[in-house]
C-alpha atoms as a PDB file:
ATOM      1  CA  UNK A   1       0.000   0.000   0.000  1.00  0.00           C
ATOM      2  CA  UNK A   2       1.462   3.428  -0.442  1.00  0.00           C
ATOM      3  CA  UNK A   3       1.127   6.056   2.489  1.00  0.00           C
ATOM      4  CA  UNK A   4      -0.190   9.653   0.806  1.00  0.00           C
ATOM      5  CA  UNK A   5       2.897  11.351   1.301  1.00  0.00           C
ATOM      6  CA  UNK A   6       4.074   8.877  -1.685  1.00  0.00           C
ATOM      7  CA  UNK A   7       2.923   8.946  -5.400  1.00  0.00           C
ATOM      8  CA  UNK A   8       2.456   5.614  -6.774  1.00  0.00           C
ATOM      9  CA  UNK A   9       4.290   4.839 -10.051  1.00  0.00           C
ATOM     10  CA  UNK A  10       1.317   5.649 -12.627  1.00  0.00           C
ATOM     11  CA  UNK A  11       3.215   4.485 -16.174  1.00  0.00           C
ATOM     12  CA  UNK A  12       2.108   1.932 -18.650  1.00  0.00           C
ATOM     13  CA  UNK A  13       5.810   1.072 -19.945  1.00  0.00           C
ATOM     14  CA  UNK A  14       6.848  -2.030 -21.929  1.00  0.00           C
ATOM     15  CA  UNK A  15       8.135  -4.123 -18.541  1.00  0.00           C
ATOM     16  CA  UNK A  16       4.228  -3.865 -17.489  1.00  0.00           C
ATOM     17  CA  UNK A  17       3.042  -5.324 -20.213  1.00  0.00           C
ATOM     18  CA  UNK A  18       2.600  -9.187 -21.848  1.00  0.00           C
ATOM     19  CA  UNK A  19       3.913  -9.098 -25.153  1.00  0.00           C
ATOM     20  CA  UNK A  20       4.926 -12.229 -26.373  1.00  0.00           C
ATOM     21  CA  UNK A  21       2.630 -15.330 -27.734  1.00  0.00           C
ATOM     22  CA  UNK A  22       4.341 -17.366 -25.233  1.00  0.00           C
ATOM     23  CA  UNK A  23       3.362 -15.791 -22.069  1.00  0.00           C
ATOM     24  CA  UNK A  24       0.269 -15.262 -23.449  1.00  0.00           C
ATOM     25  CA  UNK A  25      -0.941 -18.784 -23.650  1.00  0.00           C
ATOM     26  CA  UNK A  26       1.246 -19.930 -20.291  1.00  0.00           C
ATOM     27  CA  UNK A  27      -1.235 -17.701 -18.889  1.00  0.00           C
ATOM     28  CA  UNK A  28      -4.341 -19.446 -20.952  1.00  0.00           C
ATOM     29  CA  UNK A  29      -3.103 -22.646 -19.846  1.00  0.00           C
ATOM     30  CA  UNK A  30      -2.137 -22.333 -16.078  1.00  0.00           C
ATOM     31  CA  UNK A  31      -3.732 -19.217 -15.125  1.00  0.00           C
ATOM     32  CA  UNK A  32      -6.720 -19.405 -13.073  1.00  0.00           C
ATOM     33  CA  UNK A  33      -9.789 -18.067 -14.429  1.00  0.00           C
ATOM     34  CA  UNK A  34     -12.072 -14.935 -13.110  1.00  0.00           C
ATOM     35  CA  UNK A  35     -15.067 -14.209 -14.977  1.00  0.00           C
ATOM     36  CA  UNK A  36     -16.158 -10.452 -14.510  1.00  0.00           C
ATOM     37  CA  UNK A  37     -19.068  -7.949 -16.231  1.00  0.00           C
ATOM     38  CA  UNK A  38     -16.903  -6.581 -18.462  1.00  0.00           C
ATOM     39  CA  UNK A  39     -14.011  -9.058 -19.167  1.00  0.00           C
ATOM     40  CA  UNK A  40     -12.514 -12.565 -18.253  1.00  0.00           C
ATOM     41  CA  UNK A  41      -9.289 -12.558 -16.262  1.00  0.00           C
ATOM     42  CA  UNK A  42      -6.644 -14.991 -16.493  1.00  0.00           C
ATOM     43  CA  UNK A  43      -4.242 -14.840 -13.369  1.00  0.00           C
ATOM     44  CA  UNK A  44      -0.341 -16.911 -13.059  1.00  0.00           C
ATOM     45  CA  UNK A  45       2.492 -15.689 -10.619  1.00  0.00           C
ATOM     46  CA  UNK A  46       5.567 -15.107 -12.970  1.00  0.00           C
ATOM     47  CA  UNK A  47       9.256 -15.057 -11.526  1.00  0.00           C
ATOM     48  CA  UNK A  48       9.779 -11.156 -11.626  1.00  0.00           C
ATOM     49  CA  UNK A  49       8.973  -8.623  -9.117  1.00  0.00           C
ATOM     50  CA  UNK A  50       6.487  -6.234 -11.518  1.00  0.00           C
ATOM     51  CA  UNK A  51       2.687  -6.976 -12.174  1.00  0.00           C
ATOM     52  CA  UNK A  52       2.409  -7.342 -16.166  1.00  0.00           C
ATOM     53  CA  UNK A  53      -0.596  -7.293 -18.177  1.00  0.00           C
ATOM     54  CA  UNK A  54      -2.270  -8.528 -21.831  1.00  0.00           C
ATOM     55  CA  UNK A  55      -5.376  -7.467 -23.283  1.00  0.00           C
ATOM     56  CA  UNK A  56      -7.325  -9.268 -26.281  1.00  0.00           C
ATOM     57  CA  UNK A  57     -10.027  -8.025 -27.728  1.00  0.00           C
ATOM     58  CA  UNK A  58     -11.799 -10.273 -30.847  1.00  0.00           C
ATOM     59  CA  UNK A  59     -13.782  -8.975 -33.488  1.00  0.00           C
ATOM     60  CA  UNK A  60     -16.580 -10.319 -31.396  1.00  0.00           C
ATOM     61  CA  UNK A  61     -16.428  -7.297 -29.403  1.00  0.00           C
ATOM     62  CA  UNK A  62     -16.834  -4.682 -32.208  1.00  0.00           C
ATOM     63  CA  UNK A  63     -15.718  -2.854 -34.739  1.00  0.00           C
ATOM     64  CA  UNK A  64     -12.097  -1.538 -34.436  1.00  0.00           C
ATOM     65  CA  UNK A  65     -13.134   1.444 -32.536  1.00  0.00           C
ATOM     66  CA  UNK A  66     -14.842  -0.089 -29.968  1.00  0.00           C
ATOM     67  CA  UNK A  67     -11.863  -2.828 -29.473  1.00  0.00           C
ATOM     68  CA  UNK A  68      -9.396  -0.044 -29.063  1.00  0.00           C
ATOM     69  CA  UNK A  69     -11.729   1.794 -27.055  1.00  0.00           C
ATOM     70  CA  UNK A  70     -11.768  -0.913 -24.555  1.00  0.00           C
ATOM     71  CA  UNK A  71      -8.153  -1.826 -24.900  1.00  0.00           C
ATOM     72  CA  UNK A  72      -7.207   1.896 -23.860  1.00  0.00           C
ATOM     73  CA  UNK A  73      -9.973   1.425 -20.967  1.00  0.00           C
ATOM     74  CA  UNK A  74      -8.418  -1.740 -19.856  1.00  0.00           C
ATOM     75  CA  UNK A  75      -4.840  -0.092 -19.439  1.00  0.00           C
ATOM     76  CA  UNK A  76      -5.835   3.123 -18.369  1.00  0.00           C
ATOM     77  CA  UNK A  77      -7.697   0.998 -15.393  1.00  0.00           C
ATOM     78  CA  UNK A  78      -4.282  -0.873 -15.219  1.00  0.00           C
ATOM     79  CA  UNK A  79      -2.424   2.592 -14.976  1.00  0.00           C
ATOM     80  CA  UNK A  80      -3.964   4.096 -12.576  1.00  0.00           C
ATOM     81  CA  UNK A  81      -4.886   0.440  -9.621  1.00  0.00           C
ATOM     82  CA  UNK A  82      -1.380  -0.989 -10.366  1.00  0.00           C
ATOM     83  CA  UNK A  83      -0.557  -0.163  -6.851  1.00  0.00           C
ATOM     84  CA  UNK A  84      -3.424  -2.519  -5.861  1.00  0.00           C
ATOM     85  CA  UNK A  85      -2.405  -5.370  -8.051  1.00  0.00           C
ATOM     86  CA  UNK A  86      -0.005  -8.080  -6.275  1.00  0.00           C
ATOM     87  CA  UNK A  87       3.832  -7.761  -7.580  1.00  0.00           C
ATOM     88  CA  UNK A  88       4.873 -10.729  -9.639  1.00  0.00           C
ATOM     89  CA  UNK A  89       1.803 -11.877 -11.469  1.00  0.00           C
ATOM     90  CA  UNK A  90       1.166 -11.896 -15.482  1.00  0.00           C
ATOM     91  CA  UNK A  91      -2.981 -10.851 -16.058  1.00  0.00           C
ATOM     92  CA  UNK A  92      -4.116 -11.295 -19.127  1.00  0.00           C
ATOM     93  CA  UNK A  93      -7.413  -9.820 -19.774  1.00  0.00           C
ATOM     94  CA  UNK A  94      -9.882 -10.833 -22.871  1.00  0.00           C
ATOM     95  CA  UNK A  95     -12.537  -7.912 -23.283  1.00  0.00           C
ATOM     96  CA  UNK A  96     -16.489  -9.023 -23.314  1.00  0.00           C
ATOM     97  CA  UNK A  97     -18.451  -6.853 -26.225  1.00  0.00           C
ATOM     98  CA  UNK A  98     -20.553  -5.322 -22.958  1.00  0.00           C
ATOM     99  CA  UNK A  99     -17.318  -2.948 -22.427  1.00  0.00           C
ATOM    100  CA  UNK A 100     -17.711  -0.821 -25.559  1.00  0.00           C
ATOM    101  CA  UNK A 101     -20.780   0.734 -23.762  1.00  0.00           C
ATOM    102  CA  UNK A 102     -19.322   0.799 -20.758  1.00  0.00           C
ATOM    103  CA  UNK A 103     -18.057   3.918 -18.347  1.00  0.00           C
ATOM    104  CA  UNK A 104     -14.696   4.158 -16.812  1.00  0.00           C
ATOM    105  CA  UNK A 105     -16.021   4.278 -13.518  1.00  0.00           C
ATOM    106  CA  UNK A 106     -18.160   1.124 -14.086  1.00  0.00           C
ATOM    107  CA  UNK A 107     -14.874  -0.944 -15.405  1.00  0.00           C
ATOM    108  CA  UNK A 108     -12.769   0.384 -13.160  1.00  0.00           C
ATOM    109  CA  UNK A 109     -15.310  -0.714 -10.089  1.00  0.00           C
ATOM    110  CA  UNK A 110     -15.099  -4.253 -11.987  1.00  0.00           C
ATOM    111  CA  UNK A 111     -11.197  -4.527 -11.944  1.00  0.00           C
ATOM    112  CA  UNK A 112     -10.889  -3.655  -8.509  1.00  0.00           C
ATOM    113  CA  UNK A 113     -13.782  -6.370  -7.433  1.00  0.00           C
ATOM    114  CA  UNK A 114     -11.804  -8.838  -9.606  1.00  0.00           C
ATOM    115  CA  UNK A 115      -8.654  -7.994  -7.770  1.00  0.00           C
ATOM    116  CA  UNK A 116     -10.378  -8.668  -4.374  1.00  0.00           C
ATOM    117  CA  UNK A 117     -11.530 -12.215  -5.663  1.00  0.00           C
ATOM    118  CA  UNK A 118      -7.879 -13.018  -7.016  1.00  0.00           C
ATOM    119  CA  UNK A 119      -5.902 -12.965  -4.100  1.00  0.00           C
END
């Protein structure tokens, strides 16, 4: 947790993100599984120190507007709660079509509920 006389570390670099196929379905394959409103969560410890995240969004969500909307949403969301994520875990996050209509407030609410159920 970090006291208010500290500013958390709000950036979105490449070392907080999933990148590679690989991780991506190590995750898929020995993650466990949390189903949310606006997404499904898949959740593995990895061997660094730093939380790291993936989003996928299909062409079942939308158009590409409304899959890059939610991709933004998603690591916005990230950006902002990554002090409330555990250190060392890999999150990959598959958007549901219900996010293109949904608020930031609403998604963030879900991420935050999702990270309560995960640990």
């Amino acid at each position: 947790m970090v006291s208010p006389n500290e500013t958390p570390d709000q950036t979105f670099g490449k070392q907080n993100r999933v990148l590679s196929r690989q991780i991506f379905r190590r995750v898929y394959e020995q993650g466990h599984k949390f189903r949310a409103a606006y997404f499904t969560a898949f959740v593995l410890p990895n061997s660094e120190q730093r939380s790291r995240v993936g989003i996928t969004a299909t062409r079942k969500t939308g158009n590409a507007v409304e899959r890059n909307r939610s991709r933004r949403l998603v690591r916005e969301v990230f950006r902002k709660n990554k002090w409330r994520v555990p250190p060392g875990v890999d999150i990959v996050i598959n958007v549901k079509s219900s996010m293109a209509e949904a608020c930031y407030a609403e998604i963030e609410k879900d991420f935050i509920e999702f990270l309560e159920r995960s640990r």
